[in-house]
N, C-alpha and C. Protein backbone atom coordinates (compact mmCIF):
# COMPACT_ATOMS: atom_id res chain seq x y z
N UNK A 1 -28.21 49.75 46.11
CA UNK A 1 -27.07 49.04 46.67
C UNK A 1 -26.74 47.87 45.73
N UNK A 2 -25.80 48.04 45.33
CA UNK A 2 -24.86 46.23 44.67
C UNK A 2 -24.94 45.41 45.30
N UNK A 3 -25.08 44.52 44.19
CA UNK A 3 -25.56 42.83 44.69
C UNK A 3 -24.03 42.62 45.81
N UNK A 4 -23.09 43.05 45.68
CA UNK A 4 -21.57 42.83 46.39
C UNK A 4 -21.92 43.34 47.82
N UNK A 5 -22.29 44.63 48.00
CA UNK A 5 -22.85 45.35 49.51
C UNK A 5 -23.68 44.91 50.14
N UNK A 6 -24.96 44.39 49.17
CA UNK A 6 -26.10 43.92 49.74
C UNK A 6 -25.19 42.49 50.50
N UNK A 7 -24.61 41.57 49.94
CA UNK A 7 -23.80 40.42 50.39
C UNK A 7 -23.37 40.46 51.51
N UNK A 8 -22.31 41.73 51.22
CA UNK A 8 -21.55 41.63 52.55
C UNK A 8 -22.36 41.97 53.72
N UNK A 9 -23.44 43.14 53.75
CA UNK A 9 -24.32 43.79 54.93
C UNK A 9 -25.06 42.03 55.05
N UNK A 10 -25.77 41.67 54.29
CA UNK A 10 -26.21 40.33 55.03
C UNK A 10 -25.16 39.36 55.66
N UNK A 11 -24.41 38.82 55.45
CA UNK A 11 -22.70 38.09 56.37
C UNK A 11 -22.67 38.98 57.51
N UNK A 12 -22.53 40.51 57.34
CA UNK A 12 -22.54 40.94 58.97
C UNK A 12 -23.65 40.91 59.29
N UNK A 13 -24.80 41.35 58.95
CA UNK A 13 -25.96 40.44 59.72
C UNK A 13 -26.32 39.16 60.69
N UNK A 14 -25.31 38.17 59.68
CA UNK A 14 -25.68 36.65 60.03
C UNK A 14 -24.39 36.71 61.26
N UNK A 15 -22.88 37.34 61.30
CA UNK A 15 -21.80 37.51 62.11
C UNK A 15 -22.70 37.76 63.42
N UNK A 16 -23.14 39.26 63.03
CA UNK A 16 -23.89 39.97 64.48
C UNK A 16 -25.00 38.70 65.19
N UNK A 17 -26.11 38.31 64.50
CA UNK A 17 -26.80 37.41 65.16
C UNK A 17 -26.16 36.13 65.61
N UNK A 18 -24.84 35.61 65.14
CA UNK A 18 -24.12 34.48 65.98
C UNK A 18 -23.71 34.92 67.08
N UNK A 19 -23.01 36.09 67.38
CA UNK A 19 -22.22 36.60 68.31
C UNK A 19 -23.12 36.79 69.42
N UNK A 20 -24.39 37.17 68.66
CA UNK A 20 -25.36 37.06 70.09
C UNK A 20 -25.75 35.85 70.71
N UNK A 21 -26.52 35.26 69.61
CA UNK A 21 -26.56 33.98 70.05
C UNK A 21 -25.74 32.78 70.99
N UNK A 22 -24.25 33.36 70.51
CA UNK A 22 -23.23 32.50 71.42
C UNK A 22 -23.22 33.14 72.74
N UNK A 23 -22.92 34.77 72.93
CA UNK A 23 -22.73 35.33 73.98
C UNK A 23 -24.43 34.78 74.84
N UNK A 24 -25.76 34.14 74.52
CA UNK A 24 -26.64 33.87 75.52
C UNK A 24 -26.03 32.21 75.07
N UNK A 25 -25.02 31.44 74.86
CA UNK A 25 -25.04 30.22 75.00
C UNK A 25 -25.76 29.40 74.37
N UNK A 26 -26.11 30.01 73.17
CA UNK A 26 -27.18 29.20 72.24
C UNK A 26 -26.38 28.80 70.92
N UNK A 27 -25.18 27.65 70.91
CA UNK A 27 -24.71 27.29 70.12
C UNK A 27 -24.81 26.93 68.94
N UNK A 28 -25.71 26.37 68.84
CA UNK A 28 -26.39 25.43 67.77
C UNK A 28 -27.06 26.79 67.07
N UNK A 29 -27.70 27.83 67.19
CA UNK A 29 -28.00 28.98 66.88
C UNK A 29 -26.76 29.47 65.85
N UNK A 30 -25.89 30.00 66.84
CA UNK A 30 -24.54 30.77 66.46
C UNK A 30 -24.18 29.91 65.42
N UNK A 31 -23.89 28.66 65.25
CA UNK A 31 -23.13 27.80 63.99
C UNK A 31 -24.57 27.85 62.76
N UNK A 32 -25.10 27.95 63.24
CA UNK A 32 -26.43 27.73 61.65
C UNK A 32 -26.17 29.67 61.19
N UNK A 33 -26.02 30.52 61.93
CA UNK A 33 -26.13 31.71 61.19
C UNK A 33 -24.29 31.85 61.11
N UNK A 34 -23.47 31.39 61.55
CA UNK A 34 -22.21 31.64 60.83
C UNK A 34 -22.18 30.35 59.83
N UNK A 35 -22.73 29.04 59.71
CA UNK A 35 -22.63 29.01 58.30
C UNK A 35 -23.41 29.21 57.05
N UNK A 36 -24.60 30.12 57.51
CA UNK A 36 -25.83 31.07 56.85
C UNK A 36 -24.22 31.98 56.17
N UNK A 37 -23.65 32.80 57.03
CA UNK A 37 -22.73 33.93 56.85
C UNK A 37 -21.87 33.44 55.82
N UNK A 38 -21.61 32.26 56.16
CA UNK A 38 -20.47 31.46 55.24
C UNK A 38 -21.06 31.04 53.87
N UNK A 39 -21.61 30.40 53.34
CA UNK A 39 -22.68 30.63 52.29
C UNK A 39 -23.28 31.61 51.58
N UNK A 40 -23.80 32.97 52.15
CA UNK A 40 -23.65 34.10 51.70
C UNK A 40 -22.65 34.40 50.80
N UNK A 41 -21.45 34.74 51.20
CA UNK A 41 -20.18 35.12 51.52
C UNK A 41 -19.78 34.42 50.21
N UNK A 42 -19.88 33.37 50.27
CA UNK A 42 -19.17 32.47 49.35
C UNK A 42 -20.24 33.07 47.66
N UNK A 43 -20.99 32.90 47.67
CA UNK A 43 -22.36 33.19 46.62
C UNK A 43 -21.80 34.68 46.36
N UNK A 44 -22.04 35.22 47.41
CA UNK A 44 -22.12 36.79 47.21
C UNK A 44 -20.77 37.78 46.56
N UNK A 45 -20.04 37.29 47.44
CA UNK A 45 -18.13 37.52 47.06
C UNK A 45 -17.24 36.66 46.49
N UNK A 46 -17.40 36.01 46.19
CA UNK A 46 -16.35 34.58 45.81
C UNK A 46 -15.94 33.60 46.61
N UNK A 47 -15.44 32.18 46.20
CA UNK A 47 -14.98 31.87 47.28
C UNK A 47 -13.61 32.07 48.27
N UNK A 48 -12.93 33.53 47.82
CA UNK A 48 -11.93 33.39 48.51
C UNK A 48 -11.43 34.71 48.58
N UNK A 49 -12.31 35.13 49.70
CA UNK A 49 -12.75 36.93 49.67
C UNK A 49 -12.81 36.82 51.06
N UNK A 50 -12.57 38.35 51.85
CA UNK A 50 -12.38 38.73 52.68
C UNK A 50 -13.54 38.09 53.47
N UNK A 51 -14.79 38.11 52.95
CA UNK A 51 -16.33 38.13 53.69
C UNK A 51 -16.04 36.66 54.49
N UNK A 52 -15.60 35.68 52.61
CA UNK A 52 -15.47 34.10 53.32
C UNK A 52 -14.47 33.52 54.37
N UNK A 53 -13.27 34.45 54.36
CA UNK A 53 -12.14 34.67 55.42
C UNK A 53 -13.29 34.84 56.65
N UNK A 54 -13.53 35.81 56.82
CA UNK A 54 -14.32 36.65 57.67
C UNK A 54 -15.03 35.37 58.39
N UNK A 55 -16.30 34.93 57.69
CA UNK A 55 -17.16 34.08 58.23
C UNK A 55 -16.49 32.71 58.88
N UNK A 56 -15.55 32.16 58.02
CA UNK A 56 -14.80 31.09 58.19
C UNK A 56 -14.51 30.31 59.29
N UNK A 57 -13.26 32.13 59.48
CA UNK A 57 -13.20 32.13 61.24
C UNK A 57 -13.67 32.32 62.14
N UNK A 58 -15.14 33.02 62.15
CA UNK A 58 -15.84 32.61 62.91
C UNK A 58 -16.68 31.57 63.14
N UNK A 59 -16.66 30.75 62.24
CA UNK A 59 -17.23 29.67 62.58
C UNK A 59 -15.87 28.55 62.81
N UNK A 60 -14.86 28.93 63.02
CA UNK A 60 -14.11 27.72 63.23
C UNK A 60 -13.66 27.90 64.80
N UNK A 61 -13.59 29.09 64.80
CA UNK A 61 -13.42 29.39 66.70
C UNK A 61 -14.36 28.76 67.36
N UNK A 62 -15.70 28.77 66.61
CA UNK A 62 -16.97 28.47 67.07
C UNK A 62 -16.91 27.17 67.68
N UNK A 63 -16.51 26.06 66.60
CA UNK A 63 -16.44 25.32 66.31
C UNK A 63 -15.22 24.24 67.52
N UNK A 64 -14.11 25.03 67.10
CA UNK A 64 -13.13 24.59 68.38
C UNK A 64 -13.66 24.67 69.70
N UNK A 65 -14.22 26.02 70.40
CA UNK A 65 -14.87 26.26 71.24
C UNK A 65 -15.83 25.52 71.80
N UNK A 66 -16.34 24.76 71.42
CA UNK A 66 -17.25 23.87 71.84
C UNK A 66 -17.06 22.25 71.24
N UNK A 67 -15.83 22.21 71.21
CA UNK A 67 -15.23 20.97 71.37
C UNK A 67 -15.09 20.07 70.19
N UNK A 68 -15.05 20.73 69.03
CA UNK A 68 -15.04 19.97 67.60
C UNK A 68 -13.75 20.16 66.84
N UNK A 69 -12.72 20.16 67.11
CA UNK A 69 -11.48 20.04 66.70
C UNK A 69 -11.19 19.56 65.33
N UNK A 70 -11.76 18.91 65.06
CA UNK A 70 -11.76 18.07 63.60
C UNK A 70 -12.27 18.97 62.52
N UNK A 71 -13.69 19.61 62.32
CA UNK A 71 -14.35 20.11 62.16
C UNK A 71 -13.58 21.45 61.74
N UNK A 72 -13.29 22.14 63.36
CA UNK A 72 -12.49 23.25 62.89
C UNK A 72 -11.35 23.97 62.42
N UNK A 73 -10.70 23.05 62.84
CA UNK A 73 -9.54 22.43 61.76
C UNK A 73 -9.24 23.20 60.16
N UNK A 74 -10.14 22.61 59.71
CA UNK A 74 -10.38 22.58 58.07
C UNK A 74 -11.17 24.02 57.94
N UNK A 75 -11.93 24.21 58.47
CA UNK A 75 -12.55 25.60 58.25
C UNK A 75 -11.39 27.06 58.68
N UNK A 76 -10.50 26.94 59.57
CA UNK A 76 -9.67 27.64 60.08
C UNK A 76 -8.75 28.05 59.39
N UNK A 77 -8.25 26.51 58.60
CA UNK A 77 -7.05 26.27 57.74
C UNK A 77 -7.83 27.50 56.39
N UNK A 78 -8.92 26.99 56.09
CA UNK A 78 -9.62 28.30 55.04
C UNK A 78 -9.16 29.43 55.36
N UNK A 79 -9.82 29.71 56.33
CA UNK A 79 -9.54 31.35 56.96
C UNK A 79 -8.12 31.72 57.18
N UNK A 80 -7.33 31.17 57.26
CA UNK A 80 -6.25 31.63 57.40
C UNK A 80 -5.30 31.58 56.04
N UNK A 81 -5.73 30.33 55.14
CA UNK A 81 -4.89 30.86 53.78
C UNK A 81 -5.53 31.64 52.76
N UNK A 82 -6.84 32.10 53.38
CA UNK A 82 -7.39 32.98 51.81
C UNK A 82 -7.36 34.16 52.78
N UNK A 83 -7.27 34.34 53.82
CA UNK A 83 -6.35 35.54 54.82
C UNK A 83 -5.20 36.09 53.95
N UNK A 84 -4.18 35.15 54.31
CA UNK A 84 -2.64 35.22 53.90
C UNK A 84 -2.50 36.02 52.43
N UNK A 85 -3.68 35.06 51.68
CA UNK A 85 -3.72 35.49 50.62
C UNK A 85 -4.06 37.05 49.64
N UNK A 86 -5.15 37.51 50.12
CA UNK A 86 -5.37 38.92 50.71
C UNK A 86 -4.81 39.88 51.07
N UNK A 87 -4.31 39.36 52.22
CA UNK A 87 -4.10 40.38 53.05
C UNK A 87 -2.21 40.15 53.43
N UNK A 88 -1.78 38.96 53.43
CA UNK A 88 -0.53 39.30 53.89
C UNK A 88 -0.41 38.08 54.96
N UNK A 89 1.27 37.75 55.14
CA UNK A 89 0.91 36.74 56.17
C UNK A 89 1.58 37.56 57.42
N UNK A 90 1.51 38.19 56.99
CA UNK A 90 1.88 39.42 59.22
C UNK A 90 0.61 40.26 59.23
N UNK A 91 -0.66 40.08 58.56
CA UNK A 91 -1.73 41.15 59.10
C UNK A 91 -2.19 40.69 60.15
N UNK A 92 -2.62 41.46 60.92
CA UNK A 92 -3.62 41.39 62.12
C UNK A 92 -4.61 40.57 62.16
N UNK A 93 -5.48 40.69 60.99
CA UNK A 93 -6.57 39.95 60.96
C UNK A 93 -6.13 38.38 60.92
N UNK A 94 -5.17 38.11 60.69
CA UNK A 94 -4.93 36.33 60.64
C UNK A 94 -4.78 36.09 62.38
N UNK A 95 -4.59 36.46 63.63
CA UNK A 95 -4.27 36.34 64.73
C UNK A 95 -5.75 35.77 65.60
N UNK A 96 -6.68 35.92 65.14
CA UNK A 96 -7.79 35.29 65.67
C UNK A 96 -7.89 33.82 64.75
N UNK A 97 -7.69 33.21 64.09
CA UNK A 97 -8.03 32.38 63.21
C UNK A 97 -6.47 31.13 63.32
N UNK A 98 -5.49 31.85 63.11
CA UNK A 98 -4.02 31.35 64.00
C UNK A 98 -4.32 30.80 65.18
N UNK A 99 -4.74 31.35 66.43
CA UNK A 99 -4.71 31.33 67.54
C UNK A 99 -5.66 29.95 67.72
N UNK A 100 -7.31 30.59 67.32
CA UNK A 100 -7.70 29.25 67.51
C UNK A 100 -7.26 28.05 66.33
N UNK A 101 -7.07 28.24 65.86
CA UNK A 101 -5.80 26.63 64.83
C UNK A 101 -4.77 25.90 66.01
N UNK A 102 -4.14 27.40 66.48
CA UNK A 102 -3.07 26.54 67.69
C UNK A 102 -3.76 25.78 69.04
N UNK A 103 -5.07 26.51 68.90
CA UNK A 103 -6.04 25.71 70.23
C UNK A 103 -6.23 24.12 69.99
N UNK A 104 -6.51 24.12 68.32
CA UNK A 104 -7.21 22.86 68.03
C UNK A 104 -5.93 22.04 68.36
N UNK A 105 -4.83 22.70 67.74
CA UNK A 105 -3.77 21.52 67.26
C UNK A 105 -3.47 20.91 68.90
N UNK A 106 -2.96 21.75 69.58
CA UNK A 106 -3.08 21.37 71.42
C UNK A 106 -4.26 20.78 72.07
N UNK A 107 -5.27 21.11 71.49
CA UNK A 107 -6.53 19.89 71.83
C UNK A 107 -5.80 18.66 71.04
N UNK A 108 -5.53 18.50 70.14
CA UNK A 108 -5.48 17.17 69.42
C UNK A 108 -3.58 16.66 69.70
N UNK A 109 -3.06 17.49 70.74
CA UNK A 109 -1.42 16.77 71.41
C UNK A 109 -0.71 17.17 70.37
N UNK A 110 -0.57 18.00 69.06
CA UNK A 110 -0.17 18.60 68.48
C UNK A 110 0.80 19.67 69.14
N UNK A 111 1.72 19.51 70.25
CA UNK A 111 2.26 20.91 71.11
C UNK A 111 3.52 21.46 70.08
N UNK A 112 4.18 20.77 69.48
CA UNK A 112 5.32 21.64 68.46
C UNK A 112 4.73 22.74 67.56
N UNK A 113 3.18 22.17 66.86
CA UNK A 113 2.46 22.47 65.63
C UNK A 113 1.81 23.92 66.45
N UNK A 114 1.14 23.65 67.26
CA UNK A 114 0.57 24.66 68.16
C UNK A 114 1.43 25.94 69.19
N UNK A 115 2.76 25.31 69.35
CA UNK A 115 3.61 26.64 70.02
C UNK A 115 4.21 27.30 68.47
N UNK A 116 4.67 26.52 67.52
CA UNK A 116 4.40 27.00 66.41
C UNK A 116 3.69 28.84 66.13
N UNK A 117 2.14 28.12 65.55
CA UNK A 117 1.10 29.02 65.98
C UNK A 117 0.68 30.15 66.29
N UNK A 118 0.99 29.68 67.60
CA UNK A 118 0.94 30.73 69.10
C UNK A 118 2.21 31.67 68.86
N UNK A 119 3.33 31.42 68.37
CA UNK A 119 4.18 31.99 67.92
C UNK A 119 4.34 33.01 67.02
N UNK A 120 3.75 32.70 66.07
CA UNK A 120 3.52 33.46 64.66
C UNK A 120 2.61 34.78 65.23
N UNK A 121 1.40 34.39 66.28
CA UNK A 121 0.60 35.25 66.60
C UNK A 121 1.26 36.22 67.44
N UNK A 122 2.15 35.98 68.10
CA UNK A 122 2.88 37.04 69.19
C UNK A 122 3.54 37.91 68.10
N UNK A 123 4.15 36.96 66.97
CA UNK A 123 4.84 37.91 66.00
C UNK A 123 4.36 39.08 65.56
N UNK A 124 2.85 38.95 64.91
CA UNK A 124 2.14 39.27 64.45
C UNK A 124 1.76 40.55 64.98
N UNK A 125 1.14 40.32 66.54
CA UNK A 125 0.99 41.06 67.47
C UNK A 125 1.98 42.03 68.01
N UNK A 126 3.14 41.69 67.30
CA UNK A 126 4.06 42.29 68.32
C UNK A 126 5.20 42.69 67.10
N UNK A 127 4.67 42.76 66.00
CA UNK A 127 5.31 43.55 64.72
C UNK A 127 6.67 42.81 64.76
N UNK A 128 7.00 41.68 64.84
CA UNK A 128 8.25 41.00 65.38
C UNK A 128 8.41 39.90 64.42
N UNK A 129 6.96 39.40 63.84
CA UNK A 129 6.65 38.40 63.21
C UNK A 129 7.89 38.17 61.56
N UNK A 130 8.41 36.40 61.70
CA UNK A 130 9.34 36.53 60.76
C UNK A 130 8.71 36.11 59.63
């Protein structure tokens, strides 16, 4: 296996063990192996590769989710322009990483910036997107 496969199979490794970890409520868990994932990712693929997209946003949902707005913010904003970049700015995959961005910005009274957002994602979702 390539040093590139071996990379990515460890990031979903570190993905899968956050997802568990969060789904039993063990936060502090879930953020040390999505930014294990994120680190990988970055080493393994570059810094501005699907894997680090990948990990990004999950640690920035993470991140919003349990009340760090600031924090996730900046990690989100990652995931969503080396997304764009990639992949396109109407793919699918940007609609989890969008969505929670529009969470943060409405946590932080941001409501223009955030219906914004929320907007783009219906687009997105709904092949409508301008």
């Amino acid at each position: 296996m390539d040093a590139r496969r071996a990379g990515r199979r460890r990031v979903q490794d570190h993905l899968a063990s956050a997802q568990l970890h969060r789904a039993d409520g063990r936060y502090d868990e879930a953020e040390r192996e999505l930014r294990e994932a994120l680190r990988v990712a970055r080493s393994t693929a570059g810094p501005a590769s699907a894997e680090v997209a990948e990990a990004a946003s999950a640690l920035g949902i993470l991140l919003e989710s349990v009340g760090r707005p600031a924090e996730a913010e900046g990690t989100l904003r990652l995931a969503v322009d080396i997304c764009e970049r990639i992949h396109g700015p109407d793919d699918p995959r940007l609609t989890r990483p969008l969505n929670a961005l529009g969470a943060v910005r409405q946590r932080r009274g941001d409501l223009t910036e955030a219906e914004r957002l929320y907007r783009r994602v219906i687009g997105i979702m709904t092949g409508t997107a301008t």
